[in-house]
C-alpha atoms as a PDB file:
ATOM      1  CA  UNK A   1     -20.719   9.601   3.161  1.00  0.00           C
ATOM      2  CA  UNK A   2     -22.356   8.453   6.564  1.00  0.00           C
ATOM      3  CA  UNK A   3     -22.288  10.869   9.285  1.00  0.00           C
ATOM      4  CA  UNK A   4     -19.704   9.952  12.062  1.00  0.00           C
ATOM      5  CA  UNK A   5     -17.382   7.270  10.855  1.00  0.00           C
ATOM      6  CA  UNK A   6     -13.841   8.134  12.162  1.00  0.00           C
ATOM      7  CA  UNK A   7     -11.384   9.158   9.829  1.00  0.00           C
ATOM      8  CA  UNK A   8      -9.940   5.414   9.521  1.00  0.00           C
ATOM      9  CA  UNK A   9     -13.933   4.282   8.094  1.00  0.00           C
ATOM     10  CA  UNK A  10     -14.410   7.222   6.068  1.00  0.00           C
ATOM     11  CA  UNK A  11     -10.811   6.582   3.849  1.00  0.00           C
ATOM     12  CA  UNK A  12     -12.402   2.633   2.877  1.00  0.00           C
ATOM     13  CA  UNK A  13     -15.875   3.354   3.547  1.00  0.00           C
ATOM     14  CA  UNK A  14     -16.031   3.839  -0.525  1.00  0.00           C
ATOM     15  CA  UNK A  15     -14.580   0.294  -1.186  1.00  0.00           C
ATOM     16  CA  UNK A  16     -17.754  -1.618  -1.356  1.00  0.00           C
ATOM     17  CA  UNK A  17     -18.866  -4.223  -3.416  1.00  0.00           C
ATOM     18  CA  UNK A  18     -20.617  -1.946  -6.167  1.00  0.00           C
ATOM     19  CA  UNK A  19     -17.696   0.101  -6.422  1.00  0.00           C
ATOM     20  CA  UNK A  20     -15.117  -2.380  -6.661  1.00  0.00           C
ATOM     21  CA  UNK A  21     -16.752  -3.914  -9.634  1.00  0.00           C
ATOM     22  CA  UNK A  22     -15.196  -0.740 -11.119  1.00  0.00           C
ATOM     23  CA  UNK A  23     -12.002  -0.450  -9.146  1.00  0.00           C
ATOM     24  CA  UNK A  24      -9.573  -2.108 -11.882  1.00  0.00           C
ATOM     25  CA  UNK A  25     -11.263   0.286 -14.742  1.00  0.00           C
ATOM     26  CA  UNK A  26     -11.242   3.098 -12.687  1.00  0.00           C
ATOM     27  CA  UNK A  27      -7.752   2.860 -10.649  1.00  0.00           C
ATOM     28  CA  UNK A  28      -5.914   0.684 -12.917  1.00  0.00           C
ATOM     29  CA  UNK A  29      -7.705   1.512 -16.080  1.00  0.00           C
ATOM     30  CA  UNK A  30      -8.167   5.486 -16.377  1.00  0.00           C
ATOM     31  CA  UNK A  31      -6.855   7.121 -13.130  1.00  0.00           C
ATOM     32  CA  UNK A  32      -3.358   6.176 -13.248  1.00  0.00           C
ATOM     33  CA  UNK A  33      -2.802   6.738 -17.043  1.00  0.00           C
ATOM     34  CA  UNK A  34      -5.122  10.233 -17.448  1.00  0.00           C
ATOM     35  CA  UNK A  35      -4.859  11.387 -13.707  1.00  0.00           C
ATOM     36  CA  UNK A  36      -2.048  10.665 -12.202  1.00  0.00           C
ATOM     37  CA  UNK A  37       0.207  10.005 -15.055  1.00  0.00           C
ATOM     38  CA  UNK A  38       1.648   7.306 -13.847  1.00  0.00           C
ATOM     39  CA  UNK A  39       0.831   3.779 -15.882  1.00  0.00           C
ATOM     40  CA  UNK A  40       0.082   0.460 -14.278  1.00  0.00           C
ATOM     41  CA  UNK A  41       2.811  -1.194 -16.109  1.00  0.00           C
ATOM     42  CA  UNK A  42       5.154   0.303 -13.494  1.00  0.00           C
ATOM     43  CA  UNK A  43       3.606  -0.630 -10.876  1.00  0.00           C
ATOM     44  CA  UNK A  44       3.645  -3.951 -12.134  1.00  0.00           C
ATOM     45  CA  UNK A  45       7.046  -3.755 -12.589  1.00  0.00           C
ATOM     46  CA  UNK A  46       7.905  -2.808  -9.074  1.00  0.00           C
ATOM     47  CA  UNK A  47       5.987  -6.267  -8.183  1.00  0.00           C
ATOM     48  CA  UNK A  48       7.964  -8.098 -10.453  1.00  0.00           C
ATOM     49  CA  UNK A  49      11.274  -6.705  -9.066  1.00  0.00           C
ATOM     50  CA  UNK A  50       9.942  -7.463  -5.331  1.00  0.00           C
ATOM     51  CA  UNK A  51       7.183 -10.022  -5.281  1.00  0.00           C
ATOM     52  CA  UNK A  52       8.534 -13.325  -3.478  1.00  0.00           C
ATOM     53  CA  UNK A  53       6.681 -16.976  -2.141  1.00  0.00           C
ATOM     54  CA  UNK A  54       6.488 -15.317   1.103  1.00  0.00           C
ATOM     55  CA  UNK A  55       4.285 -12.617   0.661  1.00  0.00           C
ATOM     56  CA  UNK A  56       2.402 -10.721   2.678  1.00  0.00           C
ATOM     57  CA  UNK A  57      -0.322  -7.958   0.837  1.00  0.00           C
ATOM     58  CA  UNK A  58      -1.518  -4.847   2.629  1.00  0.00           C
ATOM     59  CA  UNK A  59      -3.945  -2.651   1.680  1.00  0.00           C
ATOM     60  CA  UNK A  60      -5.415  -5.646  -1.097  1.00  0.00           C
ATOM     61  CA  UNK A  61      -7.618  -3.763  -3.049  1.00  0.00           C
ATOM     62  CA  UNK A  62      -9.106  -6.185  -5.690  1.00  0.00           C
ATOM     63  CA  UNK A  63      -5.554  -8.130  -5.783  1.00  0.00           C
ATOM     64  CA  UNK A  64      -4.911  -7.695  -9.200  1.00  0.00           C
ATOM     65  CA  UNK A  65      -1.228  -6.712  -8.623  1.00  0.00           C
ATOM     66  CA  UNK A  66      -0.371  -9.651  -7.093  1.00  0.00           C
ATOM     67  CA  UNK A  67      -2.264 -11.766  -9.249  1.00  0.00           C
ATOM     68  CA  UNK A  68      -0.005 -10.809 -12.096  1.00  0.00           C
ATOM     69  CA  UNK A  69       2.773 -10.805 -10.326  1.00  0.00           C
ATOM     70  CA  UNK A  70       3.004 -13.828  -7.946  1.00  0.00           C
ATOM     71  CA  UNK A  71       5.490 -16.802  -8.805  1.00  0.00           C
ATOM     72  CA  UNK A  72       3.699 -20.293  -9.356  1.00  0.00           C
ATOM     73  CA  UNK A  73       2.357 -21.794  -6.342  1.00  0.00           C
ATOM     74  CA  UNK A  74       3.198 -23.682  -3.538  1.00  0.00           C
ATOM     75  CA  UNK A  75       3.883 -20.621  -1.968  1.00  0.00           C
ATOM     76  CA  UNK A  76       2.676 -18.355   0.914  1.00  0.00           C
ATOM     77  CA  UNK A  77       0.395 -15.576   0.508  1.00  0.00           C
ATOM     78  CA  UNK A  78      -1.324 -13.012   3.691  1.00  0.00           C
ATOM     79  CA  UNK A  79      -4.213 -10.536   2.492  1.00  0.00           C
ATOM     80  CA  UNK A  80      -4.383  -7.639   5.287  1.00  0.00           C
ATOM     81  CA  UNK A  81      -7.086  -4.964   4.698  1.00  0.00           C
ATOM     82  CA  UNK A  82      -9.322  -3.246   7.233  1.00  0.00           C
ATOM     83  CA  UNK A  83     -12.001  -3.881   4.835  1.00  0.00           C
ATOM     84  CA  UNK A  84     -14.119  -6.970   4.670  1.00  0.00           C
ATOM     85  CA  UNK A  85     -14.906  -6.127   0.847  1.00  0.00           C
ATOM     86  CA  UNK A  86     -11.636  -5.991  -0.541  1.00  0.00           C
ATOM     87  CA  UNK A  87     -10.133  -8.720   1.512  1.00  0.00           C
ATOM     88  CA  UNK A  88     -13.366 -11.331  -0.106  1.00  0.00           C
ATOM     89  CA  UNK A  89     -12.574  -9.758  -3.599  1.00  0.00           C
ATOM     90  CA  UNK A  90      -8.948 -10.782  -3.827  1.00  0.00           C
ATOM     91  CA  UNK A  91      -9.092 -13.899  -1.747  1.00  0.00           C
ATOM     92  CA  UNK A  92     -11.644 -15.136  -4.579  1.00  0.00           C
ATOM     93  CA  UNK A  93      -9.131 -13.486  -7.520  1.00  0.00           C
ATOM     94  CA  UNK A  94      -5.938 -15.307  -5.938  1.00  0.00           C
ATOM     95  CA  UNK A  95      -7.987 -18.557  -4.828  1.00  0.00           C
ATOM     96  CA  UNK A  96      -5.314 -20.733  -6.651  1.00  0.00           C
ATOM     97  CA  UNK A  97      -2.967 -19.134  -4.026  1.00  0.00           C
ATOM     98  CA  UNK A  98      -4.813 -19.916  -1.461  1.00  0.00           C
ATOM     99  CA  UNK A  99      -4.295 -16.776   0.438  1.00  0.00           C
ATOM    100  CA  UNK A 100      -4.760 -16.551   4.623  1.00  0.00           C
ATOM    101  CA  UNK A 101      -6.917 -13.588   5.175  1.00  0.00           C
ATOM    102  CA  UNK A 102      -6.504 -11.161   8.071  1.00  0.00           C
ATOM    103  CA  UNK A 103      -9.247  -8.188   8.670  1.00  0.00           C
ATOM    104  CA  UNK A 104      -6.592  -5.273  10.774  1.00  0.00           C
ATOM    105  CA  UNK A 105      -5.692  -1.348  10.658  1.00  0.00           C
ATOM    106  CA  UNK A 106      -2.325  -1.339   9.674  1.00  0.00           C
ATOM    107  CA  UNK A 107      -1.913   1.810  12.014  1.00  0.00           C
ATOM    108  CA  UNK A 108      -2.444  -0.209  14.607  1.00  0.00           C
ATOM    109  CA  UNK A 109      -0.223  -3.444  16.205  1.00  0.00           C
ATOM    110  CA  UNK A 110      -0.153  -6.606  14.219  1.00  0.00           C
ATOM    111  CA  UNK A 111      -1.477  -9.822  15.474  1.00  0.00           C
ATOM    112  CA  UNK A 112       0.564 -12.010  12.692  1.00  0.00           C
ATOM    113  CA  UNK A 113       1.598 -15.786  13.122  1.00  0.00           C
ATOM    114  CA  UNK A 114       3.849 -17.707  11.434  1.00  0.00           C
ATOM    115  CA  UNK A 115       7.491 -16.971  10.000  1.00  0.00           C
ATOM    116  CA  UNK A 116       8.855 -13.550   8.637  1.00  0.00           C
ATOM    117  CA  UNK A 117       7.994 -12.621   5.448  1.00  0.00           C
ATOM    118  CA  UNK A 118      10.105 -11.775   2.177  1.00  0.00           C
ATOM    119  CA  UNK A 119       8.549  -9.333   0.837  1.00  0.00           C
ATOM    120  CA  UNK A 120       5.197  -6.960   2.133  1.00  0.00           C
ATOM    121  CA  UNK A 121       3.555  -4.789  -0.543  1.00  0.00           C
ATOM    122  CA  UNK A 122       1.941  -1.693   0.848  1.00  0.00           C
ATOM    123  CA  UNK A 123       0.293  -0.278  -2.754  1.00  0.00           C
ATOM    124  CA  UNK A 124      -1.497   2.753  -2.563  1.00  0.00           C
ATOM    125  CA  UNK A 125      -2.241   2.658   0.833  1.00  0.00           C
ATOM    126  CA  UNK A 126      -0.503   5.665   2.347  1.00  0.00           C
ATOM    127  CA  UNK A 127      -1.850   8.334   0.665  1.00  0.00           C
ATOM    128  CA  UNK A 128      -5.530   7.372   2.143  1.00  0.00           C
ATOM    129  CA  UNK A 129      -4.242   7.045   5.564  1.00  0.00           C
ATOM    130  CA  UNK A 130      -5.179  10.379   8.243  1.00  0.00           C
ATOM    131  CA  UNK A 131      -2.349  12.349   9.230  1.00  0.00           C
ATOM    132  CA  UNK A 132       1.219  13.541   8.286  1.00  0.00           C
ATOM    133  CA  UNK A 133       2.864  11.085   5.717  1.00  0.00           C
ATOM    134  CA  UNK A 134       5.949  11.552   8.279  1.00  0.00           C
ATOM    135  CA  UNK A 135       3.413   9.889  11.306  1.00  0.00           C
ATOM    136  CA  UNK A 136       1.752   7.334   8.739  1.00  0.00           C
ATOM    137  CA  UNK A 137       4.516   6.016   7.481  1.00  0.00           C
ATOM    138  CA  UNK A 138       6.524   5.388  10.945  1.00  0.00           C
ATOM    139  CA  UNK A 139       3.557   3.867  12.485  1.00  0.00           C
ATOM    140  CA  UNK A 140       2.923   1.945   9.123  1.00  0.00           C
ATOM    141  CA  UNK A 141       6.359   0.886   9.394  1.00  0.00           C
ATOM    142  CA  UNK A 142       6.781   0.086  11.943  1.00  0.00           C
ATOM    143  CA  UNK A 143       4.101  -2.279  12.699  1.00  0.00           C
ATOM    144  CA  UNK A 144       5.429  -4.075   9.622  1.00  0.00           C
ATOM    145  CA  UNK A 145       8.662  -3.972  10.438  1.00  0.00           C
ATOM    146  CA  UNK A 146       8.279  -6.630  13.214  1.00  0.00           C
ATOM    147  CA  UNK A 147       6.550  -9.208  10.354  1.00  0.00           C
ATOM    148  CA  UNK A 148       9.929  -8.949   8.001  1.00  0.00           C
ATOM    149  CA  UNK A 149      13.016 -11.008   7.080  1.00  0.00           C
ATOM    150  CA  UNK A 150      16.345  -9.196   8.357  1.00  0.00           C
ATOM    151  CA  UNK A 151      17.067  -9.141   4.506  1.00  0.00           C
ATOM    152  CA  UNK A 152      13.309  -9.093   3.339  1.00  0.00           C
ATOM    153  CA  UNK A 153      12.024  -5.886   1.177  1.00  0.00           C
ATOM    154  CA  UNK A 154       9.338  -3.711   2.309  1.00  0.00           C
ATOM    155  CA  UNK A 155       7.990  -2.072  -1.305  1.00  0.00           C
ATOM    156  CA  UNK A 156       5.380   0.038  -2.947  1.00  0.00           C
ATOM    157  CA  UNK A 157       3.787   2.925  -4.106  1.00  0.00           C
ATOM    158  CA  UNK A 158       1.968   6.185  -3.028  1.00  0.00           C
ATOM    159  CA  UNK A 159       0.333   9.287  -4.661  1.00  0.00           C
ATOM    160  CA  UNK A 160       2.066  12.214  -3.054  1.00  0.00           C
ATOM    161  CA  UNK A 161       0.116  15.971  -2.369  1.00  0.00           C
ATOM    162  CA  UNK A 162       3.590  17.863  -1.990  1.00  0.00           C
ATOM    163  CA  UNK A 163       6.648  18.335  -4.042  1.00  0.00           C
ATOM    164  CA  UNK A 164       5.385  16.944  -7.392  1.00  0.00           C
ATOM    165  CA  UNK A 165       3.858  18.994 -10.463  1.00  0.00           C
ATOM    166  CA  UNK A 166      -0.138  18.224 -10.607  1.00  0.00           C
ATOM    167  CA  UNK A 167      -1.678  18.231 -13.641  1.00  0.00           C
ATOM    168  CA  UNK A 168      -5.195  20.136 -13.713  1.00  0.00           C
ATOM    169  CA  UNK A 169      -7.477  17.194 -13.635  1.00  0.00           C
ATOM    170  CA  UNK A 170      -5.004  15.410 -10.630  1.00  0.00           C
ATOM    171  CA  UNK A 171      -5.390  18.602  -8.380  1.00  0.00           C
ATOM    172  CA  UNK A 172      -9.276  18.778  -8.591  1.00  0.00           C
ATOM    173  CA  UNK A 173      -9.464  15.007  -8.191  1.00  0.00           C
ATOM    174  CA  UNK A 174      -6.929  15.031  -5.480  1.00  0.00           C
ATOM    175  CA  UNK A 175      -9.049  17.859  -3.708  1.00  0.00           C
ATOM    176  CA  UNK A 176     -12.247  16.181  -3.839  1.00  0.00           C
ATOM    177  CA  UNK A 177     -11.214  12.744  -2.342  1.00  0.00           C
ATOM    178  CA  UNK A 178      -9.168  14.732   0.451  1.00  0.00           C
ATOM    179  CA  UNK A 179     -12.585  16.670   0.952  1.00  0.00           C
ATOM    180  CA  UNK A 180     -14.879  13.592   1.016  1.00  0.00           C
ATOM    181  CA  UNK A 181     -12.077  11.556   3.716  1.00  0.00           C
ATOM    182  CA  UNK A 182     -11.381   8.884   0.546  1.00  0.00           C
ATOM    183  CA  UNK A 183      -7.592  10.401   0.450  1.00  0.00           C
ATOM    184  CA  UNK A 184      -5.442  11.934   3.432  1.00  0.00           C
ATOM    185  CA  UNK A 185      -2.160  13.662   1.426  1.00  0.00           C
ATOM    186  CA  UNK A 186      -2.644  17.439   1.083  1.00  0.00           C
ATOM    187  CA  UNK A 187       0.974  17.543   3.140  1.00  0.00           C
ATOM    188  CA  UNK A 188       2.559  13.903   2.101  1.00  0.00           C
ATOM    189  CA  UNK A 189       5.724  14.380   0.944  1.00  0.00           C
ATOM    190  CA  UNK A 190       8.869  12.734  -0.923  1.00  0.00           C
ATOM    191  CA  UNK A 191      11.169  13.691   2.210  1.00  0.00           C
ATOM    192  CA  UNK A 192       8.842  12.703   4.471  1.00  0.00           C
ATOM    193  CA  UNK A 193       8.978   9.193   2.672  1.00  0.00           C
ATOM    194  CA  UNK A 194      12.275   8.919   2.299  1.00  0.00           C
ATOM    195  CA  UNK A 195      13.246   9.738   5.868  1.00  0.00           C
ATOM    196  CA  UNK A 196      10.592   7.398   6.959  1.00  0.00           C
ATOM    197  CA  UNK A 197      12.695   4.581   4.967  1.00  0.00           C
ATOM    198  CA  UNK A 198      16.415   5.585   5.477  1.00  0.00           C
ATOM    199  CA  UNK A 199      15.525   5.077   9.703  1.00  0.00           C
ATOM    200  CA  UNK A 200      14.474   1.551   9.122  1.00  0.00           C
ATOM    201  CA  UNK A 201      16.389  -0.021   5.519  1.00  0.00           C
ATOM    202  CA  UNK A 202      19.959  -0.227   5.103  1.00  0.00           C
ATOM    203  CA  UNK A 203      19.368   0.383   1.314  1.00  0.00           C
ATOM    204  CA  UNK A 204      15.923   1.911  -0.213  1.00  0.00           C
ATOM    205  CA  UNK A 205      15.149   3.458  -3.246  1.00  0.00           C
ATOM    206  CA  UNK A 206      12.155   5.778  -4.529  1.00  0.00           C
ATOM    207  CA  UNK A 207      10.915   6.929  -8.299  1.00  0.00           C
ATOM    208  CA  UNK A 208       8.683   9.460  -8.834  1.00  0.00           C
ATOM    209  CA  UNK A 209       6.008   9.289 -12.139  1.00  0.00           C
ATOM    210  CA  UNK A 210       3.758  11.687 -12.606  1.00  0.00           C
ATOM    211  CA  UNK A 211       2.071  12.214  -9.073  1.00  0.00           C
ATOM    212  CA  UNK A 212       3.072   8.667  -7.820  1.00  0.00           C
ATOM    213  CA  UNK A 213       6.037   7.774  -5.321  1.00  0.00           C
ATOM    214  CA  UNK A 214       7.211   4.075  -6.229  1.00  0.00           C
ATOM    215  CA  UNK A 215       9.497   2.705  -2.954  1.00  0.00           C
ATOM    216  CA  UNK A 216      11.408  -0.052  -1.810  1.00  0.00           C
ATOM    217  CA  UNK A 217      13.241  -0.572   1.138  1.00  0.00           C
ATOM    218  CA  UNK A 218      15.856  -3.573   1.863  1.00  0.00           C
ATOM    219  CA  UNK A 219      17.381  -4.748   4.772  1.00  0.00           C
ATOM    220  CA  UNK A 220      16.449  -4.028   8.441  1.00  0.00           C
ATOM    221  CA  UNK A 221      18.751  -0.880  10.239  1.00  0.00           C
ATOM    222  CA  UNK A 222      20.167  -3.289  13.739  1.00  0.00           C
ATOM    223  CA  UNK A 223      18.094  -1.296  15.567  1.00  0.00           C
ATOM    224  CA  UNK A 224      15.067  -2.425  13.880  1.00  0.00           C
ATOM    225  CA  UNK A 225      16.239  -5.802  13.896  1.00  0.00           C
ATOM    226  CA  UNK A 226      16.946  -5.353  17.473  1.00  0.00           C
ATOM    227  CA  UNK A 227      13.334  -3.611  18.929  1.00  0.00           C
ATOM    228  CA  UNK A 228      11.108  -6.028  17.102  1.00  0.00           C
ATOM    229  CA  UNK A 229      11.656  -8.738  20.094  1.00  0.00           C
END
């Protein structure tokens, strides 16, 4: 890992070309199943259940959930990802989507255009985010918040450090990627979550498998509604 990246650069400095040759194999393929005991199949499913023609992705990856997932097209598809690598790699894997790309932090302001979304995915994103899971998620949130249909669904998944049993080879994973800056969740936790969404969805559900948090949340509180200008 190169010597003075911020905190932000060191979480996606990993995500580069070479490696994300392997990401599906090694994410989708063995860690989920054999680490974190939770199977891609689920996640899927939580796509399925979610996934609308007004999409917006965050946190891309190689954008093989969505490409499962998505309805036919015409519809509209936004890629958001901090990292230049990822956003290339599922902009070329959901071509026939035609996806608009946007290079941003989600921790920081959104410059979006264009109508609300339906639905945004935020997929294993959290738990590589610095800081408390309680300040991640609200400024997360809340910068997504503004980008959201009053009845749209904010959804998706997270591996969680507290207040889940960790199987042997999931704590010594977990413990390297938190020491190398790749993860960020020693202290994330399922009531940190959960408050997080009951302040800003009127409804909003979470599942726990194995070391993962699944989440959706479903209609914007008023006051949400009423701050986003």
């Amino acid at each position: 890992m190169k010597a003075g990246l911020s905190e932000v650069e060191r979480a996606h400095a990993i995500y580069t070309r070479r490696n994300l040759a392997l990401y599906d194999w090694w994410v989708f393929g063995f860690s989920n199943r054999r680490v974190w005991r939770c199977e891609t199949e689920r996640v899927l499913g939580l796509y399925r259940d979610h996934i609308t023609p007004n999409h917006l992705e965050v946190g891309v990856g190689t954008g093989t959930l969505p490409a499962e997932t998505l309805p036919p097209p015409p519809l509209r598809l936004v890629l958001l990802d901090i990292n230049r690598n990822c956003l290339d790699r599922a902009a070329k894997r959901l071509a026939a989507f035609q996806p608009e790309r946007i290079e941003g932090n989600a921790l920081e302001p959104l410059a979006l255009t264009g109508p609300r979304f339906d639905s945004i995915a935020l997929n294993y994103v959290l738990h590589c985010l610095p800081g408390r899971l309680e300040d991640k998620a609200v400024a997360v949130f809340d910068h997504l918040v503004p980008h959201l249909q009053d009845e749209g669904t904010l959804f998706g998944s997270t591996i969680l450090g507290k207040d889940i049993q960790r199987p042997p080879l999931a704590r010594t994973l977990m413990a390297l990627y938190n020491w190398r800056g790749i993860f960020s969740n020693r202290e994330d936790s399922l009531g940190g979550l959960m408050e997080a969404l009951s302040q800003r969805f009127r409804t909003f559900n979470v599942e726990v498998q194995g070391c993962v948090v699944m989440f959706w949340g479903k209609g914007l509180r008023e006051a949400c509604r009423n701050n986003r200008g």
